[in-house]
N, C-alpha and C. Protein backbone atom coordinates (compact mmCIF):
# COMPACT_ATOMS: atom_id res chain seq x y z
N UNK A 1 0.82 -1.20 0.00
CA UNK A 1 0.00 0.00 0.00
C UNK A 1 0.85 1.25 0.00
N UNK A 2 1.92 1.09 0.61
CA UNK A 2 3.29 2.47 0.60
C UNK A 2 3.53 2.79 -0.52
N UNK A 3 3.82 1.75 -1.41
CA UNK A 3 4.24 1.97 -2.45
C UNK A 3 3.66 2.68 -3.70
N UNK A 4 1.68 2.28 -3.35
CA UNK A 4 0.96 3.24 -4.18
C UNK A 4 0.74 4.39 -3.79
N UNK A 5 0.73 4.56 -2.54
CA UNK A 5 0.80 6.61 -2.12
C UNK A 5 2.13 7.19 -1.71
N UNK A 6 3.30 6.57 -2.14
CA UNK A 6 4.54 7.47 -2.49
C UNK A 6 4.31 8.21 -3.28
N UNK A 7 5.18 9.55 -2.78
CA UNK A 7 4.90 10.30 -4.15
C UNK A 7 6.16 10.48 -4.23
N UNK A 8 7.09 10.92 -5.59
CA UNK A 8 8.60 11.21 -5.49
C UNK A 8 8.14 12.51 -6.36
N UNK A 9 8.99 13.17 -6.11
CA UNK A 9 9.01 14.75 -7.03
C UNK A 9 10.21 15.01 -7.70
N UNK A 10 10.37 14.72 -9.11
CA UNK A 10 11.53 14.54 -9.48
C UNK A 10 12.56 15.75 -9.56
N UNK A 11 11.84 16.70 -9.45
CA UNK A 11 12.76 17.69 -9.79
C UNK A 11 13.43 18.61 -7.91
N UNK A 12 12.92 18.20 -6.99
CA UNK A 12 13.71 18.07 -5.87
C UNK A 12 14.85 17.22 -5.42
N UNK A 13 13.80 15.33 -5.79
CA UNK A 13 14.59 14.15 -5.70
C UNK A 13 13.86 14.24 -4.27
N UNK A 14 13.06 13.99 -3.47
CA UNK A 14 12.32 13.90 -2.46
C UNK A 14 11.25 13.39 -2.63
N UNK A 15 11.46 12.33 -1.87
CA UNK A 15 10.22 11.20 -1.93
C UNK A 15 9.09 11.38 -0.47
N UNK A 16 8.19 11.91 -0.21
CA UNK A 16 7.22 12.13 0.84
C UNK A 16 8.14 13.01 1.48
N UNK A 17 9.09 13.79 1.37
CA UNK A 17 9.50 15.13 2.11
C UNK A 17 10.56 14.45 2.72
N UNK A 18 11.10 13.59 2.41
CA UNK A 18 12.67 13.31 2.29
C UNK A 18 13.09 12.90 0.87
N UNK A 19 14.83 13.13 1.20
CA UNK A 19 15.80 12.89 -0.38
C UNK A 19 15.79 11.30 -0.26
N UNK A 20 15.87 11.02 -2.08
CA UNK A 20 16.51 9.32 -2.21
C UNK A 20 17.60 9.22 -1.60
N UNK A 21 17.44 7.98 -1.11
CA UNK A 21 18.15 7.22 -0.16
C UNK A 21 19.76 7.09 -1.21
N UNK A 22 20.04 7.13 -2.35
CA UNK A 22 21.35 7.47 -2.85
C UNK A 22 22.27 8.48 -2.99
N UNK A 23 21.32 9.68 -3.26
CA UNK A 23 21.90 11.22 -2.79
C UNK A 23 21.87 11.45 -1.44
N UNK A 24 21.15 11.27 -0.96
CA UNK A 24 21.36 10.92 0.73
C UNK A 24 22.48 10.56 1.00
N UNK A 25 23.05 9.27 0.89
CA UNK A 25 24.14 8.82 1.13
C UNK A 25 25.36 9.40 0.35
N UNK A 26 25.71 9.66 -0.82
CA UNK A 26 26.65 10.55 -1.65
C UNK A 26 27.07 11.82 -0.73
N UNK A 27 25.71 12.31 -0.09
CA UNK A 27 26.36 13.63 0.34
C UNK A 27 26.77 13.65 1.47
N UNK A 28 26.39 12.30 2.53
CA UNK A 28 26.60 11.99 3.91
C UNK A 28 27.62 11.80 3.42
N UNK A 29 28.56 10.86 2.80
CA UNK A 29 30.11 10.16 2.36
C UNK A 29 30.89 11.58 2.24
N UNK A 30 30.50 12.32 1.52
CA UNK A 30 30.99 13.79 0.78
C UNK A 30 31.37 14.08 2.44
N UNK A 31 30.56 14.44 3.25
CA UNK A 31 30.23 15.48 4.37
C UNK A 31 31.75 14.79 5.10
N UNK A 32 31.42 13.03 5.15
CA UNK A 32 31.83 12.62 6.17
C UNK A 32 33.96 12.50 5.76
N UNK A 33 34.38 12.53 4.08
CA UNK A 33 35.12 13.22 4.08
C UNK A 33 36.00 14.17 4.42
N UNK A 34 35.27 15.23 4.05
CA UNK A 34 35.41 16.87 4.61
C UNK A 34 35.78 16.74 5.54
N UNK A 35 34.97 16.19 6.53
CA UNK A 35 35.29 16.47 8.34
C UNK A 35 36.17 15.61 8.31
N UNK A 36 36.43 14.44 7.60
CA UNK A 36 38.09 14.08 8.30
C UNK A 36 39.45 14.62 7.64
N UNK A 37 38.85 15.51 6.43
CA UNK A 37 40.16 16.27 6.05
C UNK A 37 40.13 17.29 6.91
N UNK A 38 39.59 17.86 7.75
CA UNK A 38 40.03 18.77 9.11
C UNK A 38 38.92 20.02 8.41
N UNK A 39 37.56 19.74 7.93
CA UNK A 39 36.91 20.94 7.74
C UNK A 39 36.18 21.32 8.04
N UNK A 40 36.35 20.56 9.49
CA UNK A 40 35.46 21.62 10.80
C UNK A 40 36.45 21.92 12.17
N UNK A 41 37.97 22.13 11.69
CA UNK A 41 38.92 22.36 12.67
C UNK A 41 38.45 23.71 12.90
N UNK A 42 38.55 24.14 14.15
CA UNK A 42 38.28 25.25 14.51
C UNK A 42 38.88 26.18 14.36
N UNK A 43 38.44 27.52 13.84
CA UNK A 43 39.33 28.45 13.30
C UNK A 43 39.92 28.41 12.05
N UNK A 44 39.50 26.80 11.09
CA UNK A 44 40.42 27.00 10.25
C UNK A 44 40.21 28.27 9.13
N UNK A 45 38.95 28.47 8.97
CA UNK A 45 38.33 29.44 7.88
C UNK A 45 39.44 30.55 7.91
N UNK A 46 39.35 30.85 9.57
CA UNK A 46 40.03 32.60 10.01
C UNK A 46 41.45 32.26 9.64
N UNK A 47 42.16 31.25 9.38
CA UNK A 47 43.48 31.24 9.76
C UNK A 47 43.72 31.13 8.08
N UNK A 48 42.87 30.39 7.30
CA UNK A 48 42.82 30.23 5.83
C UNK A 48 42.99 31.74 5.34
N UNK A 49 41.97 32.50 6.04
CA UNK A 49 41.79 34.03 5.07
C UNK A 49 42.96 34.75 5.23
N UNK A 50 43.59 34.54 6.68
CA UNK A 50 44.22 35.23 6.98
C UNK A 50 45.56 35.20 6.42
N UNK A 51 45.98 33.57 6.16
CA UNK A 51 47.23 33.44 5.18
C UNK A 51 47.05 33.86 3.88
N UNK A 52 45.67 33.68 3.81
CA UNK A 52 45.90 34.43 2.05
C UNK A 52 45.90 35.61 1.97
N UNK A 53 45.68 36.29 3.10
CA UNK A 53 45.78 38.31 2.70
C UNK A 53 47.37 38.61 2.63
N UNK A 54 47.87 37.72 3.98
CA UNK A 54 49.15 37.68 4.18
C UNK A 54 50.46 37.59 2.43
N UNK A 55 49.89 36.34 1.87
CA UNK A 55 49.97 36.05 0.69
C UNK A 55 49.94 37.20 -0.15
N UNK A 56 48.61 37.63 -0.57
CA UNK A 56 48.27 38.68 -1.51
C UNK A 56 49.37 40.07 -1.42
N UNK A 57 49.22 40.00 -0.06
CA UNK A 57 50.14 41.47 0.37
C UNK A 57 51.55 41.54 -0.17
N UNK A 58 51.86 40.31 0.20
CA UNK A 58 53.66 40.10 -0.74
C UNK A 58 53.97 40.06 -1.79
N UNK A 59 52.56 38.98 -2.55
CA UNK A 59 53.06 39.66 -3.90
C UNK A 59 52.89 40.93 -4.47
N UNK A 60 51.49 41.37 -3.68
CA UNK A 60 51.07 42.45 -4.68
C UNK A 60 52.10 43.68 -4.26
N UNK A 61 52.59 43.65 -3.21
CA UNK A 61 53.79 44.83 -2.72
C UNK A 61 55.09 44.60 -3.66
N UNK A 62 55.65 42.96 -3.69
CA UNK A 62 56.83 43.15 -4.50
C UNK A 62 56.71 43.84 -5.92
N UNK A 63 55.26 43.47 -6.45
CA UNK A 63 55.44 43.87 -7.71
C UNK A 63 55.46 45.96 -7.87
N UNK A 64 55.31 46.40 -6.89
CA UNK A 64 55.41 47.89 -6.80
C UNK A 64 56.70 48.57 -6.57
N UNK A 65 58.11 47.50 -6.80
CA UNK A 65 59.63 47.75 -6.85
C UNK A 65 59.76 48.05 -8.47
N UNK A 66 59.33 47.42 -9.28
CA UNK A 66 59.88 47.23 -10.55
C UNK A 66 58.86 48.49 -11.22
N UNK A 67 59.63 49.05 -12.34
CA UNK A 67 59.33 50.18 -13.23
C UNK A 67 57.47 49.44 -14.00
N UNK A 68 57.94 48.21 -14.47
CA UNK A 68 56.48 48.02 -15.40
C UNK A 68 55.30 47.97 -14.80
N UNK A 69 55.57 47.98 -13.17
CA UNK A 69 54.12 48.13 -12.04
C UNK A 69 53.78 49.56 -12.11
N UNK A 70 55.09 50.54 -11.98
CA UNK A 70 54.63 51.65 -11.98
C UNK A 70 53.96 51.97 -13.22
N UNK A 71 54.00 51.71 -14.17
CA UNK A 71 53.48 52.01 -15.54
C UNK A 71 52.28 51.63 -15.64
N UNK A 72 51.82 50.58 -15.04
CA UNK A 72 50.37 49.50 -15.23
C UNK A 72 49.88 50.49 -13.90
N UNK A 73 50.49 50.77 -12.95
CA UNK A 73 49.62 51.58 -12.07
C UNK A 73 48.97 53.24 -12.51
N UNK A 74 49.08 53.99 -14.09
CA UNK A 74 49.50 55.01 -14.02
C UNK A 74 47.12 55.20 -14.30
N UNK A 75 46.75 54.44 -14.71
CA UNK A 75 45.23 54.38 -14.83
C UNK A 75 44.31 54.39 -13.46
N UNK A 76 45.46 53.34 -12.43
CA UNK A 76 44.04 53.36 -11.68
C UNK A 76 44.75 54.31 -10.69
N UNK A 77 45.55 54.95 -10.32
CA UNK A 77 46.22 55.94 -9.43
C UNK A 77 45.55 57.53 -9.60
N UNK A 78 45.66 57.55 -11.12
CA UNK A 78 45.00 58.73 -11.79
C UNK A 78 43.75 59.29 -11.35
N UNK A 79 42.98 57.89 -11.54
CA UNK A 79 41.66 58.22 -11.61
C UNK A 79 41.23 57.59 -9.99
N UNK A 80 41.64 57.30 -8.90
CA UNK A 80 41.00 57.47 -8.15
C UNK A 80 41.04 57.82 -6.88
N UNK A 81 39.54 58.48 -6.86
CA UNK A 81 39.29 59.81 -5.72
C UNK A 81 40.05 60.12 -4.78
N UNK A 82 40.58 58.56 -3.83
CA UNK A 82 41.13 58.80 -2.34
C UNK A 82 42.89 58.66 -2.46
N UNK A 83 43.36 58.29 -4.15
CA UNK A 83 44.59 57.89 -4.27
C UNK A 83 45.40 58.52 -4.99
N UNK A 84 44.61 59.89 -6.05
CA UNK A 84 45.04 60.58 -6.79
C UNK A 84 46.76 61.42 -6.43
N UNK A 85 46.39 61.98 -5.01
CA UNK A 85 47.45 62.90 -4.33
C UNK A 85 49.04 62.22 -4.33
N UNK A 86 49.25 60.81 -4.75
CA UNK A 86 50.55 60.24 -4.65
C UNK A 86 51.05 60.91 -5.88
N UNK A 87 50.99 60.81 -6.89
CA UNK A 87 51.62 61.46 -7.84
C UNK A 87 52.25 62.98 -7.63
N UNK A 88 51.45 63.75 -7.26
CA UNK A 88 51.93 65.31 -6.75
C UNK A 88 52.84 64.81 -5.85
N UNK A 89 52.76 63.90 -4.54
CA UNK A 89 53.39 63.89 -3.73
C UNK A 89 54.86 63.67 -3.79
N UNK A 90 54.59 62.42 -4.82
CA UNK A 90 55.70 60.91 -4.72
C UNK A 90 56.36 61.14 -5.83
N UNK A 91 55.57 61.45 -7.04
CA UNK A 91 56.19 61.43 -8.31
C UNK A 91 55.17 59.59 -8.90
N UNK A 92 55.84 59.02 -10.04
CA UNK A 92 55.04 58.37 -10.68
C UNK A 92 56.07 56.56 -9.81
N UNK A 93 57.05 56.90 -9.45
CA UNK A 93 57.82 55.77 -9.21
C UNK A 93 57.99 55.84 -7.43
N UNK A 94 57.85 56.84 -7.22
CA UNK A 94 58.09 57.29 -5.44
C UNK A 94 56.84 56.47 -5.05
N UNK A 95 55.15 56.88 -5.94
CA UNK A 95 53.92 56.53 -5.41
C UNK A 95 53.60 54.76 -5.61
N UNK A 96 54.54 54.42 -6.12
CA UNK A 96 54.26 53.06 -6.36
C UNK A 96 55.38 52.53 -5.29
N UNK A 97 56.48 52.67 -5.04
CA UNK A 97 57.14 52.42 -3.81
C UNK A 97 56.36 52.68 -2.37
N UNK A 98 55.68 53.95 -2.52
CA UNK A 98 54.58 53.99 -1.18
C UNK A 98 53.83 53.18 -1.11
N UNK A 99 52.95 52.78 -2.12
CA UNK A 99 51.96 51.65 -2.07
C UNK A 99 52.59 50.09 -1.21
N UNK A 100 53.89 49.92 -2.29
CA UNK A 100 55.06 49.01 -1.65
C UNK A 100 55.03 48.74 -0.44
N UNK A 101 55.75 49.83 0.17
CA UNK A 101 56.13 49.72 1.56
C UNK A 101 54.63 49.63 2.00
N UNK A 102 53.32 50.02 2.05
CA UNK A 102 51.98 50.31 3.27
C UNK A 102 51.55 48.68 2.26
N UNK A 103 51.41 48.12 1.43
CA UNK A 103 50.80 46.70 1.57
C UNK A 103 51.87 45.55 2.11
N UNK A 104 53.53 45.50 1.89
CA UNK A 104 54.33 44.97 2.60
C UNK A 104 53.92 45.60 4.53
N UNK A 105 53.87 46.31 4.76
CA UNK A 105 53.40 46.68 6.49
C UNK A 105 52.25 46.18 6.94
N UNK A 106 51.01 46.00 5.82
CA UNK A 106 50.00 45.35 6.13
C UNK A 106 50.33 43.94 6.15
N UNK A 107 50.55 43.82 5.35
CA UNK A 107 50.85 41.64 5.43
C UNK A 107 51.22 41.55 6.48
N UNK A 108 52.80 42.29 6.83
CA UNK A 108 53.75 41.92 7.98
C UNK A 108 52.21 42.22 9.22
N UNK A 109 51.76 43.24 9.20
CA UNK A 109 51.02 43.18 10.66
C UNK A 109 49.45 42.02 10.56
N UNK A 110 48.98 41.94 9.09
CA UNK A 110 48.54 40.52 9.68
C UNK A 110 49.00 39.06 9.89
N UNK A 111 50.19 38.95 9.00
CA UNK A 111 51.03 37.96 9.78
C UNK A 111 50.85 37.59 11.18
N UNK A 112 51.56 39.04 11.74
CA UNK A 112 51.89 38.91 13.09
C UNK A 112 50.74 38.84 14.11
N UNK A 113 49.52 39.22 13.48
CA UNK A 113 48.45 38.58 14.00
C UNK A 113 47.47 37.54 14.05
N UNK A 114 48.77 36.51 13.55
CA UNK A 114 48.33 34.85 14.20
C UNK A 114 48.50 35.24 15.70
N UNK A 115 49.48 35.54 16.24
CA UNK A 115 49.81 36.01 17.23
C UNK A 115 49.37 36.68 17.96
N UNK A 116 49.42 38.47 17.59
CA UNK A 116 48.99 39.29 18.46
C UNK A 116 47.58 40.20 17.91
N UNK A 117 46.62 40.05 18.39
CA UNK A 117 45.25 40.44 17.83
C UNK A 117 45.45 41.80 17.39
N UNK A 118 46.12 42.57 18.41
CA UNK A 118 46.30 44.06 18.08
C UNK A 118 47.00 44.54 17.33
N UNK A 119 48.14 44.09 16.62
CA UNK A 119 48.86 44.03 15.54
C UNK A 119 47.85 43.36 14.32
N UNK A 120 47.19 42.02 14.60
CA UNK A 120 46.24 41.85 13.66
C UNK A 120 45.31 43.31 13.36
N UNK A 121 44.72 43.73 13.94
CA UNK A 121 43.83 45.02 14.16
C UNK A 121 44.50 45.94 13.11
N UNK A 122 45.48 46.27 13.56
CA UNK A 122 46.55 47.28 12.82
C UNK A 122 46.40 46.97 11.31
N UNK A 123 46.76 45.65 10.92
CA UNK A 123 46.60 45.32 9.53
C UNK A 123 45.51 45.11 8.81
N UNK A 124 44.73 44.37 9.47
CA UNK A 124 43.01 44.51 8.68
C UNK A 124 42.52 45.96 8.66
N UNK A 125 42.94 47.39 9.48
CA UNK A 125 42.51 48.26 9.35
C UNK A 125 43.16 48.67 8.42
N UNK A 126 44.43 48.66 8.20
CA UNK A 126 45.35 49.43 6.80
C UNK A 126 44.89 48.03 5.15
N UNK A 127 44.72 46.86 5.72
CA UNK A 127 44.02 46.29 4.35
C UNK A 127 42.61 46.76 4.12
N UNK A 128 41.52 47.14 5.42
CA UNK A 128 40.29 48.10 4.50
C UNK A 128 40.43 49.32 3.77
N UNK A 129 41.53 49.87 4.57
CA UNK A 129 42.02 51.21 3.84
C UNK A 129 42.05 50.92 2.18
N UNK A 130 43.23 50.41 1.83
CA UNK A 130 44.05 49.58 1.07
C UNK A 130 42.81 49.35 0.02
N UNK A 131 41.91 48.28 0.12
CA UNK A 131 40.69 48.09 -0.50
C UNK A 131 39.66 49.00 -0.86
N UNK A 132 39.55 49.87 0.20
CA UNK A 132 38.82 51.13 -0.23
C UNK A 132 39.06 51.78 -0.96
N UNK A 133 40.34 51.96 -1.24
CA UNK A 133 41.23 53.13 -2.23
C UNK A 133 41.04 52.53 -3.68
N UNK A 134 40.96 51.02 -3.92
CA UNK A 134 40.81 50.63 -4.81
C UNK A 134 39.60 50.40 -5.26
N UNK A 135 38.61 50.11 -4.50
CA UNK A 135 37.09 50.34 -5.00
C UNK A 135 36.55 51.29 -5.15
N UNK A 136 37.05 52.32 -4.94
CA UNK A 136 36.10 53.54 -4.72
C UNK A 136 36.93 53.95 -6.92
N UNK A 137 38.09 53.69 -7.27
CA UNK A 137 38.57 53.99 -8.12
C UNK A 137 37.25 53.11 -9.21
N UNK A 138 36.65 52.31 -8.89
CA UNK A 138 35.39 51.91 -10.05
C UNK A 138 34.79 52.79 -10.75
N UNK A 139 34.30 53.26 -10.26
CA UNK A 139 32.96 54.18 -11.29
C UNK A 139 34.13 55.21 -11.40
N UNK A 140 35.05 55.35 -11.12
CA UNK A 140 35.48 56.92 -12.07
C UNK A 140 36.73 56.17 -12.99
N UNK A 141 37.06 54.98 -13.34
CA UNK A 141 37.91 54.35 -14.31
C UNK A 141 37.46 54.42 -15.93
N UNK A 142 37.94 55.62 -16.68
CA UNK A 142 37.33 55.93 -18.16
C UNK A 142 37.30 54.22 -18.52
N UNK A 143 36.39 54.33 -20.18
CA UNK A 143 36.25 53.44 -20.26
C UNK A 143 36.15 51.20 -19.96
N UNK A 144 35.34 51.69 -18.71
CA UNK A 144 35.39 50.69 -17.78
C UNK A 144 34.14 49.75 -18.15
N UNK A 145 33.22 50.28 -19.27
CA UNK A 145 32.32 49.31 -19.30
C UNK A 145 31.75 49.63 -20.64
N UNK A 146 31.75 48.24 -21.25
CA UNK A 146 31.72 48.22 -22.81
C UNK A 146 30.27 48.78 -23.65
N UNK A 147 30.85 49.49 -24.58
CA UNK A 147 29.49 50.51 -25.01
C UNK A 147 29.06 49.51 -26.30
N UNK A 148 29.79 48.59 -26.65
CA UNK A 148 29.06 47.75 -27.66
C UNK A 148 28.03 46.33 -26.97
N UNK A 149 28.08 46.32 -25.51
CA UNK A 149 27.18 45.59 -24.98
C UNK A 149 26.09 46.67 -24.02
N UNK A 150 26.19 47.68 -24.17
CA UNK A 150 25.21 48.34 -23.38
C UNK A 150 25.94 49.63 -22.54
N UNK A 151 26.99 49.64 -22.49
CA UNK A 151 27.85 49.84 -21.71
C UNK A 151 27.47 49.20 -19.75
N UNK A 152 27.60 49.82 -18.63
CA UNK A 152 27.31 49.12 -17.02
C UNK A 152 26.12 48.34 -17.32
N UNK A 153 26.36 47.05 -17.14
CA UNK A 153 26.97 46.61 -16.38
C UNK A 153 28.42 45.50 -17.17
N UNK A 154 28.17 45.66 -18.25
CA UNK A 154 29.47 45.61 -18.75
C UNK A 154 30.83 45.34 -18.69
N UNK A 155 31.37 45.07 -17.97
CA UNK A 155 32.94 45.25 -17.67
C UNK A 155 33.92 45.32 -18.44
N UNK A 156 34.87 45.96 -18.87
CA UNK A 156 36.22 45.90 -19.64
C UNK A 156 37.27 46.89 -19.33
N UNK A 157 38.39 46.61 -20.04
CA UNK A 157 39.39 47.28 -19.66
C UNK A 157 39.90 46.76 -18.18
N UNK A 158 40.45 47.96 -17.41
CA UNK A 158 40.76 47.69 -16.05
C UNK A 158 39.36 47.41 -14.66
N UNK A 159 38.20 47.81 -15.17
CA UNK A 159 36.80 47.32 -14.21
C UNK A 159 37.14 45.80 -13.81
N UNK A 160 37.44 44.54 -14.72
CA UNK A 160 37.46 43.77 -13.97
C UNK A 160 38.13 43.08 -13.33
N UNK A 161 39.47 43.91 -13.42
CA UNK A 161 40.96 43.56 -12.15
C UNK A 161 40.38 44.07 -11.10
N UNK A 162 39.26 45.59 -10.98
CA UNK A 162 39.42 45.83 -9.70
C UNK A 162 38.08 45.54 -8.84
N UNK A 163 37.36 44.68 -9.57
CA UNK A 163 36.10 43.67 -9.10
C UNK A 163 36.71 43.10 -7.89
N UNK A 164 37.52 42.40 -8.19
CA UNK A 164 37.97 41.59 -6.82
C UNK A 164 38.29 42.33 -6.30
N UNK A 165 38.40 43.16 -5.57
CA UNK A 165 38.67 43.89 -4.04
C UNK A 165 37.10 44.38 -3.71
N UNK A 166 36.67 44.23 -3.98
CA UNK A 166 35.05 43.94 -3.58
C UNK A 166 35.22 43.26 -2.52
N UNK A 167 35.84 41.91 -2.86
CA UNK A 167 35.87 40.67 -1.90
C UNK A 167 36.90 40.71 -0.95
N UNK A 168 37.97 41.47 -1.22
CA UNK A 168 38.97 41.29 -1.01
C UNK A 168 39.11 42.60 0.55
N UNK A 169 37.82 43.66 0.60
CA UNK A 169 37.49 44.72 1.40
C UNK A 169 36.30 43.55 2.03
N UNK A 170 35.59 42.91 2.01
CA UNK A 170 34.67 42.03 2.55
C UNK A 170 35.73 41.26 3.79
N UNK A 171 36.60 40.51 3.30
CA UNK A 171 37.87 39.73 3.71
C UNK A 171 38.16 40.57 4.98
N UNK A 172 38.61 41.47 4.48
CA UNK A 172 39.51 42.47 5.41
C UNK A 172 38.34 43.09 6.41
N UNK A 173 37.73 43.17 6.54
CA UNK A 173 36.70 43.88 6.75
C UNK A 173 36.21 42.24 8.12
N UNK A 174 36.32 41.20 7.94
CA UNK A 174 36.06 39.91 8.82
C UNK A 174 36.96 39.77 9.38
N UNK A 175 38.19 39.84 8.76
CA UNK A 175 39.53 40.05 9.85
C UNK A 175 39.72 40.97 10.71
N UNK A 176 38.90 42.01 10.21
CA UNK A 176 38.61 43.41 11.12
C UNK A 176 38.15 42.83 12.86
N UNK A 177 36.73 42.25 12.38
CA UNK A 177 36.01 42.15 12.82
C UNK A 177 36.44 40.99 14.17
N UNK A 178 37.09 39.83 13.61
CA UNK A 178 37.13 38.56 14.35
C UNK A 178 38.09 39.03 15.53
N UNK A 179 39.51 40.04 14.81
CA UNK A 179 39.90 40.66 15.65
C UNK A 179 40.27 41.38 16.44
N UNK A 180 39.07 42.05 16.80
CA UNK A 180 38.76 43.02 17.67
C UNK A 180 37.71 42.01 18.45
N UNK A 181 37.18 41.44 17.90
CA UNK A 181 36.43 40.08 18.86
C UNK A 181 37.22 39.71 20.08
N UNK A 182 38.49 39.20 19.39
CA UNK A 182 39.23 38.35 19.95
C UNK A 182 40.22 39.35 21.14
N UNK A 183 39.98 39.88 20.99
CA UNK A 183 41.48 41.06 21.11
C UNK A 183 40.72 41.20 22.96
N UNK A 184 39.16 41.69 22.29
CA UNK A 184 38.03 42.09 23.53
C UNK A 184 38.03 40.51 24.90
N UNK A 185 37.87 39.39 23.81
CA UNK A 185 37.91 38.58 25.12
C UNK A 185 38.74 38.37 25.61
N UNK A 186 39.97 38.51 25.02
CA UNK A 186 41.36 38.30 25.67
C UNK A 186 41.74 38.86 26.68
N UNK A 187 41.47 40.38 26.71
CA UNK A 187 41.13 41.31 27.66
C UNK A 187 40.72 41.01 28.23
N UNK A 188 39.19 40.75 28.29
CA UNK A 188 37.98 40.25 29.48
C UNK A 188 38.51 39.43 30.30
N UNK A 189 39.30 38.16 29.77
CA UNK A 189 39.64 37.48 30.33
C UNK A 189 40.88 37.13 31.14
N UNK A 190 41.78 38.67 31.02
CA UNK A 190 42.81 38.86 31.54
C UNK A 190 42.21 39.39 32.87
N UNK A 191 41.06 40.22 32.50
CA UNK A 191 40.45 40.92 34.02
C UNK A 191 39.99 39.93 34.97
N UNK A 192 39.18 39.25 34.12
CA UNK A 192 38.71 38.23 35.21
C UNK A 192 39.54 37.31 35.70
N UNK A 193 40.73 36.97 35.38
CA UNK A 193 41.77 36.45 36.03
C UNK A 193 42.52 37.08 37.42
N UNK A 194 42.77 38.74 36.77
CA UNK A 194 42.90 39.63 38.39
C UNK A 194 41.97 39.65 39.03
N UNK A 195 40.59 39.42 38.83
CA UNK A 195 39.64 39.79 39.54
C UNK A 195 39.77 38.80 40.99
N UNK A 196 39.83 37.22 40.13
CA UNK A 196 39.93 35.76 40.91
C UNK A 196 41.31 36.38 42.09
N UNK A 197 42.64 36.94 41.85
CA UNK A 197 43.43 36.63 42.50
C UNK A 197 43.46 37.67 44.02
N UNK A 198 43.76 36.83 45.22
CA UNK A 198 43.03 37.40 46.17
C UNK A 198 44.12 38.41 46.64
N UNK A 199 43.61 39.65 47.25
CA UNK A 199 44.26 41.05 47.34
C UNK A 199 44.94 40.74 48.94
N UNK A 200 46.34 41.08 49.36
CA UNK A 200 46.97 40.81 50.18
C UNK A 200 47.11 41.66 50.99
């Protein structure tokens, strides 16, 4: 009698408001994987993002030593709002050495905040900086979005190198966040440690 008032719905794969018993199992196997490759170690997400900003920062700093960075930098420096002033300042090779040295200082201080939260702090605040300067350069990048498809939403030219720091200010912006989290209980929990120890 089960068998004539099953109903399966093929385009869910749910038979009476559960999945077939084969995708069921595929994704339990999948799941049960994962978790023994360590992908519910704790922290690993934060420690993942955090090596890769670390990452990003070194290369993208070394490449601001050599002359052909300064040259590839001369579009989006130009044109945007919060980054324009290096050129007056620096000159065209000085402002790409500045960039240098402040994303090499950021890596180094989130590096160092596997370690120390407040040094982490230091660097997720100079990588939102960092990201900001480069997103905000979107909408004022000339020809950034193609007029033979409509032009926006479009992308071409340099628009879609600087798409990713979208994500990349999201990133920084969680590292912000986790540590100043962390930074706060550490604290808390330094107090409540003097609090416990008895006054003589």
């Amino acid at each position: 009698m089960n068998q004539l008032t099953t109903k399966f719905d093929a385009t869910t794969g749910e038979s009476n408001g559960t999945r077939l018993p084969a995708r069921r199992s595929l994704m339990d196997r999948l799941a049960g994987v994962l978790i023994r490759l360590g992908i519910l170690t704790e922290d690993l997400d934060y420690h993942l993002i955090r090596a890769a900003m670390v990452i990003i920062f070194f290369f993208f700093g070394y490449q601001k030593w050599w002359a052909y960075e300064a040259e590839r930098l001369i579009p989006y420096i130009s044109n945007g709002p919060l980054i324009f002033w290096l050129y007056p300042a620096f000159g065209m090779r000085g402002a790409s050495w500045f960039l240098g040295v402040s994303e090499w200082t950021f890596g180094t201080l989130l590096f160092l905040g596997f370690w120390n939260k407040r040094l982490g702090i230091l660097g997720a605040l100079g990588s939102c900086a960092t990201f900001i300067g480069t997103v905000t350069i979107i909408p004022f990048m000339p020809d950034g979005w193609d007029a033979s498809a409509g032009g926006f939403p479009a992308m071409t030219g340099n628009v879609p190198f600087l798409m990713k720091d979208i994500v990349l200010l999201a990133v920084s912006f969680y590292l912000l966040r986790q540590d100043v989290a962390r930074a706060l209980r550490a604290t808390g929990q330094s107090h409540d440690a003097e609090a416990r120890v008895p006054s003589r």
